[in-house]
N, C-alpha and C. Protein backbone atom coordinates (compact mmCIF):
# COMPACT_ATOMS: atom_id res chain seq x y z
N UNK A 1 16.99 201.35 201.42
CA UNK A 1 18.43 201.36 201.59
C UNK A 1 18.87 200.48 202.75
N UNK A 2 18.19 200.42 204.10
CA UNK A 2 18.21 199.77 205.06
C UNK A 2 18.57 197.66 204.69
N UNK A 3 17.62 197.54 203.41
CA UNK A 3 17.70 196.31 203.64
C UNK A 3 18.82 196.17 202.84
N UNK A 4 19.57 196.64 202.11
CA UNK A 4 20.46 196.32 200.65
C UNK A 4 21.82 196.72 201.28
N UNK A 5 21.68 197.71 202.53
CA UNK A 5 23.15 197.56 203.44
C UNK A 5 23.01 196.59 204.54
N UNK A 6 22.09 195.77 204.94
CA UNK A 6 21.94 194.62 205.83
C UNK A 6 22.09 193.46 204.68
N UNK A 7 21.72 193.58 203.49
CA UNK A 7 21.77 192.54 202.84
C UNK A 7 23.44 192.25 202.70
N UNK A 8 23.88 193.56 201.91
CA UNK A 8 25.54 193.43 201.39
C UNK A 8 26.37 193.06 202.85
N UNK A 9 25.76 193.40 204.11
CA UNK A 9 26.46 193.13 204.95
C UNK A 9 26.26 191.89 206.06
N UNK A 10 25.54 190.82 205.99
CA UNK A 10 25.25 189.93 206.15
C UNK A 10 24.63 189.19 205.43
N UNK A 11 24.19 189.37 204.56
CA UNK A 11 24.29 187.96 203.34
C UNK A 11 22.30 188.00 203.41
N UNK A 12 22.07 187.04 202.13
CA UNK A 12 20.57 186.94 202.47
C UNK A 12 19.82 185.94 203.57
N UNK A 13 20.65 185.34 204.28
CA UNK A 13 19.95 184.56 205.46
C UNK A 13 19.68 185.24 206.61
N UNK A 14 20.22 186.25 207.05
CA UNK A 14 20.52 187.26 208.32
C UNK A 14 18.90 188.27 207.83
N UNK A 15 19.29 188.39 206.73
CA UNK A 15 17.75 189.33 205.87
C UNK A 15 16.76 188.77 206.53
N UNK A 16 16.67 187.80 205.78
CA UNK A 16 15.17 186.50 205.61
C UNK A 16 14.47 187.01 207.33
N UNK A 17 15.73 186.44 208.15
CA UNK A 17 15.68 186.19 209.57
C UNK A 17 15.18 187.60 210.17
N UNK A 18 15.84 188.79 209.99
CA UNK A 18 15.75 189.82 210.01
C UNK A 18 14.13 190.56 210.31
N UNK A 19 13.70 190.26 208.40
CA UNK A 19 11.95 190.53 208.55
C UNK A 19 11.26 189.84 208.72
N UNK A 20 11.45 188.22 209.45
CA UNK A 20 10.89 187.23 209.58
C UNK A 20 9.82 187.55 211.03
N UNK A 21 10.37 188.32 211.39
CA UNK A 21 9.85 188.86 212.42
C UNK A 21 8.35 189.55 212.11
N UNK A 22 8.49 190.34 211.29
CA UNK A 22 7.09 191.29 210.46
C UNK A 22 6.34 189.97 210.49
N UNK A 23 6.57 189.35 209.46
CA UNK A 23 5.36 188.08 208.77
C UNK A 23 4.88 187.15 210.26
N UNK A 24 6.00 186.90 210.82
CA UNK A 24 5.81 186.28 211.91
C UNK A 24 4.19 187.31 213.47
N UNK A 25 4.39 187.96 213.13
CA UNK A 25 4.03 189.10 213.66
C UNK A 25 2.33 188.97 212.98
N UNK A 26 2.39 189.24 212.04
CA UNK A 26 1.27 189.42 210.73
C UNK A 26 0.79 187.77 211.39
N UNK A 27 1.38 186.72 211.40
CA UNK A 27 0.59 185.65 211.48
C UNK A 27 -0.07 185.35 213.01
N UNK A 28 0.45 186.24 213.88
CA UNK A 28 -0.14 186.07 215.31
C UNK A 28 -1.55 186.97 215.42
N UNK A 29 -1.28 187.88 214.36
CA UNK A 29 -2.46 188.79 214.46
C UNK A 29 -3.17 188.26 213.56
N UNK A 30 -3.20 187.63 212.62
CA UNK A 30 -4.06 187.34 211.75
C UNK A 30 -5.02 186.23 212.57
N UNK A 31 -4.32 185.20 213.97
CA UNK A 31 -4.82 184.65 214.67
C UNK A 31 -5.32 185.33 216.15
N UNK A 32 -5.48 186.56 215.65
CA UNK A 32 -6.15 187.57 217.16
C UNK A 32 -5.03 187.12 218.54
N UNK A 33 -3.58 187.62 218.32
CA UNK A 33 -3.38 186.90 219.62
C UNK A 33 -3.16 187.70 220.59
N UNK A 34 -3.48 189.23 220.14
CA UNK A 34 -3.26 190.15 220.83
C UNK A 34 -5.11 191.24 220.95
N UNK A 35 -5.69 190.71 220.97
CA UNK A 35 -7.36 191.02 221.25
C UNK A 35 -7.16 191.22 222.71
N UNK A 36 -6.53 190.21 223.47
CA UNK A 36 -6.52 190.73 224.89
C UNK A 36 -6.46 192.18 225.53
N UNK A 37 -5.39 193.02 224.55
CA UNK A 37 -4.75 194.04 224.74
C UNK A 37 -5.90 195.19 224.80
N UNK A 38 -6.10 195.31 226.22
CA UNK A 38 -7.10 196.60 226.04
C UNK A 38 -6.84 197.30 227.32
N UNK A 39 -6.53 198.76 226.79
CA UNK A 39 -6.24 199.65 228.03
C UNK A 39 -8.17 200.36 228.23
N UNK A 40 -8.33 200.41 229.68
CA UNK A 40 -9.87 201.14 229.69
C UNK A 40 -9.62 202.38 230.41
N UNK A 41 -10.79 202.98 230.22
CA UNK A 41 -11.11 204.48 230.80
C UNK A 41 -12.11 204.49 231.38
N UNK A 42 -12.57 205.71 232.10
CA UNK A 42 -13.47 205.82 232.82
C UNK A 42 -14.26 206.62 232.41
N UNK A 43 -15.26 206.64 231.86
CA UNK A 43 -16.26 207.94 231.46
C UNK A 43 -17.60 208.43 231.98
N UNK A 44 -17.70 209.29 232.51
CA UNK A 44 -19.00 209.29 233.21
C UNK A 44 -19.20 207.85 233.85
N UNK A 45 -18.41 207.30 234.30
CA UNK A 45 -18.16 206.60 235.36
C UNK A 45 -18.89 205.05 235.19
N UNK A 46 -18.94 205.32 233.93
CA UNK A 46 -18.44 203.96 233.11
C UNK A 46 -17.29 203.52 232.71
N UNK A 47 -17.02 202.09 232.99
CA UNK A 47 -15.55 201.36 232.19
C UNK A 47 -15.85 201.44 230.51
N UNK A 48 -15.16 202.07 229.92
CA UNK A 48 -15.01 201.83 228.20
C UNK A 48 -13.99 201.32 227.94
N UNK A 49 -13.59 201.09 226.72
CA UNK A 49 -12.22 200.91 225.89
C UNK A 49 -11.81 201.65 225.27
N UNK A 50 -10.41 202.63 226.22
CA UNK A 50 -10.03 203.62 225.35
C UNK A 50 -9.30 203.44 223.86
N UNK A 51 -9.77 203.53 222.78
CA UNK A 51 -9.02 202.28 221.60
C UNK A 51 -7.52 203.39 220.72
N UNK A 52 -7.31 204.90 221.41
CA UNK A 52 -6.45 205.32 220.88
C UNK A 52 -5.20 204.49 221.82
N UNK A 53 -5.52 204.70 222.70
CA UNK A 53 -4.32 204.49 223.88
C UNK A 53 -4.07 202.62 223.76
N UNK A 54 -5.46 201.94 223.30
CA UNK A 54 -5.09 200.22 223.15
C UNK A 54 -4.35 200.52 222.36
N UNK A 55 -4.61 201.19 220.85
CA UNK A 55 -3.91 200.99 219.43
C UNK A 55 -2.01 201.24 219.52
N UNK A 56 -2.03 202.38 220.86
CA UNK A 56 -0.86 202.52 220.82
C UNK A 56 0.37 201.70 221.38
N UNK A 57 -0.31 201.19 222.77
CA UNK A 57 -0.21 200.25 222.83
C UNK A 57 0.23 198.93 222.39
N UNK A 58 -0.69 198.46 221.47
CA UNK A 58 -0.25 197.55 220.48
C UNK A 58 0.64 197.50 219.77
N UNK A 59 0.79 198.89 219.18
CA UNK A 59 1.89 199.05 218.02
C UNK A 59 3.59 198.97 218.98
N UNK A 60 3.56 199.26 220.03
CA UNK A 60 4.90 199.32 220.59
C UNK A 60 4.81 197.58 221.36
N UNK A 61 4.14 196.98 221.53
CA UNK A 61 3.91 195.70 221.99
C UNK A 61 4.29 194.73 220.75
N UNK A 62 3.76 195.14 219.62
CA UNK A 62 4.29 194.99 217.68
C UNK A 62 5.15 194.86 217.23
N UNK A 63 6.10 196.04 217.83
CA UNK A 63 6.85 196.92 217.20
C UNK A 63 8.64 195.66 218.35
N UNK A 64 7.84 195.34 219.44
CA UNK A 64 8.86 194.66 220.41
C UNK A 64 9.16 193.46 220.46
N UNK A 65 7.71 192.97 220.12
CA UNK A 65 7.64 191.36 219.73
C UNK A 65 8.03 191.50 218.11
N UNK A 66 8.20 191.83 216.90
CA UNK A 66 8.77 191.51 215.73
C UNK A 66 10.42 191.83 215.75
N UNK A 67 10.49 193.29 216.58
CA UNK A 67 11.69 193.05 216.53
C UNK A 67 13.00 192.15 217.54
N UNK A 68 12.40 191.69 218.38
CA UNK A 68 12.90 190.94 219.66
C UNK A 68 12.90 189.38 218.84
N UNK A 69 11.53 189.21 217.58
CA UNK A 69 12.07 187.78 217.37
C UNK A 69 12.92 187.76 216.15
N UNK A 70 12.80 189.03 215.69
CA UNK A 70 13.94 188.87 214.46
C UNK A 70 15.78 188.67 214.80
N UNK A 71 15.84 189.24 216.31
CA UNK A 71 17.01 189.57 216.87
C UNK A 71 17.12 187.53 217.41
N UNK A 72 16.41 187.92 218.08
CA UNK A 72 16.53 185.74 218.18
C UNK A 72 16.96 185.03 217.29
N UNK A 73 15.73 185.39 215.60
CA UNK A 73 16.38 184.61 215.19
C UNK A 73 17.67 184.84 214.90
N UNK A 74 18.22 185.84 214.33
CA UNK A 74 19.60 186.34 214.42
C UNK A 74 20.79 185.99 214.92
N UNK A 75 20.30 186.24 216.04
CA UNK A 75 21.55 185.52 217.12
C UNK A 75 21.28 183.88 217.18
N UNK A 76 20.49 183.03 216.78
CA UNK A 76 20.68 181.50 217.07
C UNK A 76 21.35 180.80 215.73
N UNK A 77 21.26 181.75 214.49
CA UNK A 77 21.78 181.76 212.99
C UNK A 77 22.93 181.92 213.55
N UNK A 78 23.34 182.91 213.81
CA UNK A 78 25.06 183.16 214.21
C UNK A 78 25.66 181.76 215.04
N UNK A 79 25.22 181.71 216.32
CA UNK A 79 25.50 180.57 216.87
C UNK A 79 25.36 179.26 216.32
N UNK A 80 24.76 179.14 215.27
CA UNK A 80 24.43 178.08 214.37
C UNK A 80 25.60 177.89 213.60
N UNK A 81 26.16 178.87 213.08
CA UNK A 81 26.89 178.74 212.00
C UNK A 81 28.93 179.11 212.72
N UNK A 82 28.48 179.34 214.10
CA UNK A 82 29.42 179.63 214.72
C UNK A 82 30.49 180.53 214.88
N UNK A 83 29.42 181.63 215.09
CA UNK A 83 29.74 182.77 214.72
C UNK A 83 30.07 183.26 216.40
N UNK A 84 30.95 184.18 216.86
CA UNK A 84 31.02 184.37 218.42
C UNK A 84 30.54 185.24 218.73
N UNK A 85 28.97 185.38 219.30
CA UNK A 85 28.40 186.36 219.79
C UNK A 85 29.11 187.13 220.83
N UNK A 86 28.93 188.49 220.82
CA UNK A 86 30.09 189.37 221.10
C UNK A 86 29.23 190.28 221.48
N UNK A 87 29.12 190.88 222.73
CA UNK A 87 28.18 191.84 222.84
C UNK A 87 28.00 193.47 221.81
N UNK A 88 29.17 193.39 221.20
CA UNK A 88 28.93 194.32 220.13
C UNK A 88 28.50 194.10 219.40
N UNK A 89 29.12 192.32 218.72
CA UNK A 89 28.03 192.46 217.46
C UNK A 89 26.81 192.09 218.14
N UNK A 90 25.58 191.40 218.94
CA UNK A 90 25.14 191.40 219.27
C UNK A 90 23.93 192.96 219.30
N UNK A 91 24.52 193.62 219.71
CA UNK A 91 23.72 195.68 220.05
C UNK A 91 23.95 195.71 218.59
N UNK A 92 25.13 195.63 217.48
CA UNK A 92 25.08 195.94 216.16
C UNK A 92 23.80 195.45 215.39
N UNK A 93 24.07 194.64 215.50
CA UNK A 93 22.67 193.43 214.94
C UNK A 93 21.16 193.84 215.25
N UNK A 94 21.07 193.64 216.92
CA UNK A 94 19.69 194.76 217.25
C UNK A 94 19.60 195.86 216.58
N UNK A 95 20.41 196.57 216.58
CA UNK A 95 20.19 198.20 216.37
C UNK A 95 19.46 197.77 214.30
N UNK A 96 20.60 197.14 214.19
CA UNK A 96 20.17 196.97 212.91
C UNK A 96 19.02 196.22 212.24
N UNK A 97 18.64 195.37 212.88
CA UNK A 97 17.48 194.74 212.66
C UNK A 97 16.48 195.52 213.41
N UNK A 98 16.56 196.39 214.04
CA UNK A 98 15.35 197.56 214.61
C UNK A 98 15.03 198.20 213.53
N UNK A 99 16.26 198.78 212.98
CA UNK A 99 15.80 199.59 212.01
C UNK A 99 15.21 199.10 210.54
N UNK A 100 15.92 197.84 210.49
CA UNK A 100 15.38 196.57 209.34
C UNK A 100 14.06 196.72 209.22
N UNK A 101 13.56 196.15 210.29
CA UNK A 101 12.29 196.03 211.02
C UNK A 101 11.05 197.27 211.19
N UNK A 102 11.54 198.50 211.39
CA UNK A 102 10.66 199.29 211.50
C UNK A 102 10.21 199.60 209.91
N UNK A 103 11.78 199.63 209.00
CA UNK A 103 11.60 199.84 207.68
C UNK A 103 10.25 198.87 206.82
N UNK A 104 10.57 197.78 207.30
CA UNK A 104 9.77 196.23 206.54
C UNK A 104 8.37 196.72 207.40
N UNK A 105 8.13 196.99 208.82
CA UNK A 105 6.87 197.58 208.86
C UNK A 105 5.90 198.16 208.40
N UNK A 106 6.96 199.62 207.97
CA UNK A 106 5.89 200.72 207.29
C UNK A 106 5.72 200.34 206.47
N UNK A 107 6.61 199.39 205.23
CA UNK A 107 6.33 198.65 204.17
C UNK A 107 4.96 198.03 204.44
N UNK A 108 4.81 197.06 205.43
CA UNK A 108 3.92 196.13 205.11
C UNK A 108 2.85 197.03 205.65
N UNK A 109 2.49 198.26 206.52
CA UNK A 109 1.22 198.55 206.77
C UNK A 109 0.90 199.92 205.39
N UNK A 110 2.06 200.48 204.96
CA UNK A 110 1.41 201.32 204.07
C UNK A 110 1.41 201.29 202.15
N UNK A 111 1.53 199.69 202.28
CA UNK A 111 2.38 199.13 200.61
C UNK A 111 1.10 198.50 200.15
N UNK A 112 0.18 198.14 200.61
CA UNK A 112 -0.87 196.73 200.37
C UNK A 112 -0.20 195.12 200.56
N UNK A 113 0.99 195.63 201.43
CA UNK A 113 1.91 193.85 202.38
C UNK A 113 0.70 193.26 202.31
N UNK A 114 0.36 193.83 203.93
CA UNK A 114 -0.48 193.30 204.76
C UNK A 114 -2.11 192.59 204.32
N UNK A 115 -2.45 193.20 203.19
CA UNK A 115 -3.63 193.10 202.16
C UNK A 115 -3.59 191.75 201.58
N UNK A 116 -2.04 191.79 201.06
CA UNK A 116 -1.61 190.44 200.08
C UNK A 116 -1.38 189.42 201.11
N UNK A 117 -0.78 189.37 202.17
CA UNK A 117 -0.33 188.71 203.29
C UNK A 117 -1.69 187.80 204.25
N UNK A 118 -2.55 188.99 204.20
CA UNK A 118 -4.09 188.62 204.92
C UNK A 118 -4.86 187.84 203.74
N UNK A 119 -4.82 187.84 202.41
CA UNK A 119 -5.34 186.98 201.39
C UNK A 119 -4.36 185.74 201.16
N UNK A 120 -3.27 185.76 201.52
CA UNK A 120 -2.26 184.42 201.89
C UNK A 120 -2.64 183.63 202.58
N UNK A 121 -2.72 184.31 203.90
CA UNK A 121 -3.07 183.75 205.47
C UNK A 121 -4.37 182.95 204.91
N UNK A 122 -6.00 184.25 204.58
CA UNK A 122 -7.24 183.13 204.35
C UNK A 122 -7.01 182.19 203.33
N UNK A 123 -6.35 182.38 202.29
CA UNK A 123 -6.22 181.08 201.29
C UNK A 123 -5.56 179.44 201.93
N UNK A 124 -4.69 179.99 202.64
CA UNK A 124 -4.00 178.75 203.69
C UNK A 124 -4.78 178.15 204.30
N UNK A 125 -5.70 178.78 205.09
CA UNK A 125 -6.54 178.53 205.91
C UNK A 125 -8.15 177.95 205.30
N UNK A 126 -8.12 178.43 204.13
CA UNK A 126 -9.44 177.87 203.51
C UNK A 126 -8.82 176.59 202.88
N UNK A 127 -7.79 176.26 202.49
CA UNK A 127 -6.88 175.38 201.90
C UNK A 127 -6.81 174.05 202.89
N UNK A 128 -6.34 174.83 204.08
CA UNK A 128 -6.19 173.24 205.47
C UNK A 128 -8.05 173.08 205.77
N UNK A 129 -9.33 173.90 205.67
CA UNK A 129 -10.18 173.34 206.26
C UNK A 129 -10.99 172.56 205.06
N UNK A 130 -10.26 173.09 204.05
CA UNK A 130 -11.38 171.95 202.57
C UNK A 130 -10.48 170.59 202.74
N UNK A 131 -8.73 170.52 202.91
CA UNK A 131 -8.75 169.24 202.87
C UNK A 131 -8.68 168.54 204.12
N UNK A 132 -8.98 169.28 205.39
CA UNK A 132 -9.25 168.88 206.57
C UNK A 132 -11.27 167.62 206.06
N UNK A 133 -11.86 168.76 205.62
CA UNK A 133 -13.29 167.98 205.14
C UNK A 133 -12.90 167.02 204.32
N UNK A 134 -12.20 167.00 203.04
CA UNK A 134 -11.68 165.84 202.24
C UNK A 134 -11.51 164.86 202.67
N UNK A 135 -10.38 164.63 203.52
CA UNK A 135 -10.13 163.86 204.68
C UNK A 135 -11.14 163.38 205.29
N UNK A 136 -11.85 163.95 205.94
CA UNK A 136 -12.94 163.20 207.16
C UNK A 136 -14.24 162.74 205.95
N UNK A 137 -14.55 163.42 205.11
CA UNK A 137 -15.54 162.26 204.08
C UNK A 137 -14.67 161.23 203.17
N UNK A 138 -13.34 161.40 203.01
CA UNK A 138 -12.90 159.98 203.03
C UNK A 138 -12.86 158.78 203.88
N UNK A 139 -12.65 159.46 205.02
CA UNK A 139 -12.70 158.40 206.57
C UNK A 139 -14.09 158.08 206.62
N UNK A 140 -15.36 158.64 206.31
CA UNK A 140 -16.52 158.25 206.36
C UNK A 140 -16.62 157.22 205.08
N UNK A 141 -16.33 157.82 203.88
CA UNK A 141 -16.73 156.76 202.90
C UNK A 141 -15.93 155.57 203.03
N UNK A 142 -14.79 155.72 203.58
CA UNK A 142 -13.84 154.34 204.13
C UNK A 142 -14.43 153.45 204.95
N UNK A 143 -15.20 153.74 206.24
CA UNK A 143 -16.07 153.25 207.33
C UNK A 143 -16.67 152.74 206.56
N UNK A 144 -17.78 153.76 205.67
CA UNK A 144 -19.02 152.77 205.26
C UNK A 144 -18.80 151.98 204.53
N UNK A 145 -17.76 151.21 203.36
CA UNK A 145 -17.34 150.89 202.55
C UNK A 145 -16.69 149.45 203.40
N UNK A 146 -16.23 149.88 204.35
CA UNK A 146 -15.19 148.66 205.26
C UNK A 146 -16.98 147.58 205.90
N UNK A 147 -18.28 148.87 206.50
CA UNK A 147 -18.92 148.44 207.04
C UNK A 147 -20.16 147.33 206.21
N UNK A 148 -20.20 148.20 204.60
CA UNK A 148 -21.00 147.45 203.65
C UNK A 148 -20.36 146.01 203.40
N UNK A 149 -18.78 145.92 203.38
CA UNK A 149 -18.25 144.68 202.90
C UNK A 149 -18.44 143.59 204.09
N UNK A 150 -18.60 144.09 205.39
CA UNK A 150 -18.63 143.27 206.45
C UNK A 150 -20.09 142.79 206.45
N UNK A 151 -20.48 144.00 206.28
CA UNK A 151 -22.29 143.17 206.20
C UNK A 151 -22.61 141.82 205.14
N UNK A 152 -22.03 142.12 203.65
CA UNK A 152 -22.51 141.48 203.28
C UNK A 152 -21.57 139.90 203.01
N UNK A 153 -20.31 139.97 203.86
CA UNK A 153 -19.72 138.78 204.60
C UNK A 153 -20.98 137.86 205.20
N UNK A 154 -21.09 139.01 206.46
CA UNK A 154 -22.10 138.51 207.44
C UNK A 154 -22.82 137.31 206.21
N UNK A 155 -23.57 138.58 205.31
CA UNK A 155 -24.65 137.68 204.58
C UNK A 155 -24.57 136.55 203.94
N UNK A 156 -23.54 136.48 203.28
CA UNK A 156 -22.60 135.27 202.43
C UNK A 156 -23.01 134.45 203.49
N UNK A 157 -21.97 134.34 204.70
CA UNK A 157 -21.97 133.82 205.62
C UNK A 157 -23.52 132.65 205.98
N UNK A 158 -24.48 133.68 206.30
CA UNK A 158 -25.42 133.38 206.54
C UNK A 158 -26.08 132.40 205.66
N UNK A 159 -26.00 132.98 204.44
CA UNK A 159 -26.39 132.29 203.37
C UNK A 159 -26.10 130.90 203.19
N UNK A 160 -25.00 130.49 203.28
CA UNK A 160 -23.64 129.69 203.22
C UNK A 160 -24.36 128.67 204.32
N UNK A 161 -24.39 129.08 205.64
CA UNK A 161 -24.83 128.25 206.68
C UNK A 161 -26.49 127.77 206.43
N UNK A 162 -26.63 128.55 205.85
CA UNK A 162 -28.37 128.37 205.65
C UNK A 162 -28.41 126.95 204.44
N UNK A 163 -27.94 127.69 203.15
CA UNK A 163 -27.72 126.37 202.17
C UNK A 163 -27.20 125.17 202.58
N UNK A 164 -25.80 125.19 203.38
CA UNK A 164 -25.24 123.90 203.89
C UNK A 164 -26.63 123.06 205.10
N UNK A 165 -27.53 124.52 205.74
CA UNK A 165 -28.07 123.25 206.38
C UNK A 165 -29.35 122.09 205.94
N UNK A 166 -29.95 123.14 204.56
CA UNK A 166 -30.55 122.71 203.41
C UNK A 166 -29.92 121.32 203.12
N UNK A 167 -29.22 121.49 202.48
CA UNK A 167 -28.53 120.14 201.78
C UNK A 167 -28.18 119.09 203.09
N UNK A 168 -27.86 119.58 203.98
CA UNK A 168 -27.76 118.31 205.29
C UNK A 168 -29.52 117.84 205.52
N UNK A 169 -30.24 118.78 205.13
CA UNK A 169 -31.58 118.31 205.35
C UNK A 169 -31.55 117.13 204.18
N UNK A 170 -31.57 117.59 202.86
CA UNK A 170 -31.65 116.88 201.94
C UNK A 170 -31.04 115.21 201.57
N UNK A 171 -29.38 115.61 202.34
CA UNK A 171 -29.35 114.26 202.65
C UNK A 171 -29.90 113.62 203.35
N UNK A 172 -30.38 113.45 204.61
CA UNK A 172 -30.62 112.97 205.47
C UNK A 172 -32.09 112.48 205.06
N UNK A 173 -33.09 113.25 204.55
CA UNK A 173 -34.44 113.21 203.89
C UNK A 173 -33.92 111.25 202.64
N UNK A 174 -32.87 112.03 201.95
CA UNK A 174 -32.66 110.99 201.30
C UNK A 174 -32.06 109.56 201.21
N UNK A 175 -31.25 110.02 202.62
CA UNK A 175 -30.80 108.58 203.30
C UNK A 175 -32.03 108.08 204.14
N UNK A 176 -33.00 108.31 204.36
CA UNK A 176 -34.22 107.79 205.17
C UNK A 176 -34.54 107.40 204.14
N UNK A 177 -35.11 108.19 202.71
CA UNK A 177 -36.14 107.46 201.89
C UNK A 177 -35.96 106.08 201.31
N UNK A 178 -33.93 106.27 201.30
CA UNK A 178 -33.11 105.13 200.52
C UNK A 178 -33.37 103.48 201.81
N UNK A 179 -33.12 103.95 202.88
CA UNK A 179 -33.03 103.09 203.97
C UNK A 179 -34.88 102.48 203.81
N UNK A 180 -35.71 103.59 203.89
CA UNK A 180 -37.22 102.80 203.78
C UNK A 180 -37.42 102.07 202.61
N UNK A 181 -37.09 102.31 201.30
CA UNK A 181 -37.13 101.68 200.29
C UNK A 181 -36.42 100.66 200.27
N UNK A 182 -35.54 100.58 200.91
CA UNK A 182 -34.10 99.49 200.60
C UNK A 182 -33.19 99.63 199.44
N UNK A 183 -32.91 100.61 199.16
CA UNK A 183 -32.06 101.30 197.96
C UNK A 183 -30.78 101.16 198.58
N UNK A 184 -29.72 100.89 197.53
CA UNK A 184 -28.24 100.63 197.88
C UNK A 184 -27.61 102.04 198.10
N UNK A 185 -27.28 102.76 198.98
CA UNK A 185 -26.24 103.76 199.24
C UNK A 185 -25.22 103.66 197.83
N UNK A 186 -24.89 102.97 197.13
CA UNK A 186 -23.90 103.36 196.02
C UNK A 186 -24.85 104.00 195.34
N UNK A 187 -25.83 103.30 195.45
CA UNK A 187 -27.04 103.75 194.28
C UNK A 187 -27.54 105.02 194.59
N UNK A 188 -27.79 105.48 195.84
CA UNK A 188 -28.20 107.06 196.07
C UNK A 188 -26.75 108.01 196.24
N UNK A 189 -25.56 107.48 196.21
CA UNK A 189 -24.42 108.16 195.95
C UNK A 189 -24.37 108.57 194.33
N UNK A 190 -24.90 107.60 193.41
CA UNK A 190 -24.59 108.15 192.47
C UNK A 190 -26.11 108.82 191.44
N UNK A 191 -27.02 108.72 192.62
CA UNK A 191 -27.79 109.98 192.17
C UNK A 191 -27.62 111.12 192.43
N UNK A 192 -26.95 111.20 193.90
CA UNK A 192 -26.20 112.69 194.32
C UNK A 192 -25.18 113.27 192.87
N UNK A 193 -24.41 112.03 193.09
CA UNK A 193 -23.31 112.92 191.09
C UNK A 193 -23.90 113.20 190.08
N UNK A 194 -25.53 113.02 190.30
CA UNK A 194 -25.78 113.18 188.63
C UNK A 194 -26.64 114.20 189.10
N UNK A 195 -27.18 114.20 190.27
CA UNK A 195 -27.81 115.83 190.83
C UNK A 195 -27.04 117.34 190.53
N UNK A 196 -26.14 117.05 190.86
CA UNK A 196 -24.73 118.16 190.69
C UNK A 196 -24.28 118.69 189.42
């Protein structure tokens, strides 16, 4: 009922914004960003981790950060659209997106949300690191591909200089033999054209 009198009474963008907070929430934890959070005890005079008092903890740390960013976004939508934040509507809005918010909670921890939401999250995430790899064995087969064509430049190259210095041998072999014989240069010019 909570969301369908926030809906009829601010429209579906104020909504969105509203439980954006939950998912938003769901995606910080799905990235451990709250692991820090540990209250300890003392037991037989050891430090432990008391994990009722962390858990509770958490949930009101949860419960402050989803609804504090749903109220943000809230209020920067209003101001967006130029709306005059008013300290009433302002506390209206909180109050109401608290309760938005606690509602879309219990949803997502006792519905299977959070189940479907956490198989979202790893699919995303298995999704950016296969074409993160795609990517980098394209950049490799690109390298080697850029590096095979350069090599066998090089080789052309080589080749190229090697044959040209062949045939400078060859002339030169054959302008000596023409010069010892006394052969006419037209005449070993046009054994070169019929060599070819």
């Amino acid at each position: 009922m909570a969301i369908i009198k926030f809906f009829s009474a601010y429209g579906w963008q104020m909504t969105v914004l509203a439980v954006s907070g939950i998912f938003l929430l769901g995606v910080l934890k799905s990235f451990k960003a709250f692991d820090w959070i540990k209250i300890y005890s003392i037991v037989d005079g050891e430090k432990t981790i008391n994990e009722t008092k962390t858990k509770q903890l958490k949930k009101v740390v949860y419960t402050v950060i989803s609804a504090g960013l749903s109220v943000a976004a809230c209020c920067v939508y209003l101001a967006i659209i130029n709306t005059e934040l008013t300290a009433t509507l302002v506390l209206t809005i909180s109050g109401t997106v608290w309760s938005l918010n606690t509602f879309a909670y219990m949803l997502y921890e006792n519905l299977g949300v959070r189940a479907v939401w956490k198989a979202f999250l790893n699919w995303a995430k298995g999704l950016i690191l296969s074409t993160t790899a795609q990517i980098k064995e394209k950049i490799a087969a690109e390298k080697a591909r850029i590096a095979a064509k350069k090599a066998a430049t090089e080789a052309q190259k080589t080749a190229s200089e090697t044959a040209t210095a062949t045939q400078i041998d060859i002339n030169v072999a054959m302008q000596a033999v023409a010069d010892y014989l006394g052969i006419d240069t037209a005449y070993l010019e046009m054994l070169k054209k019929l060599k070819k």
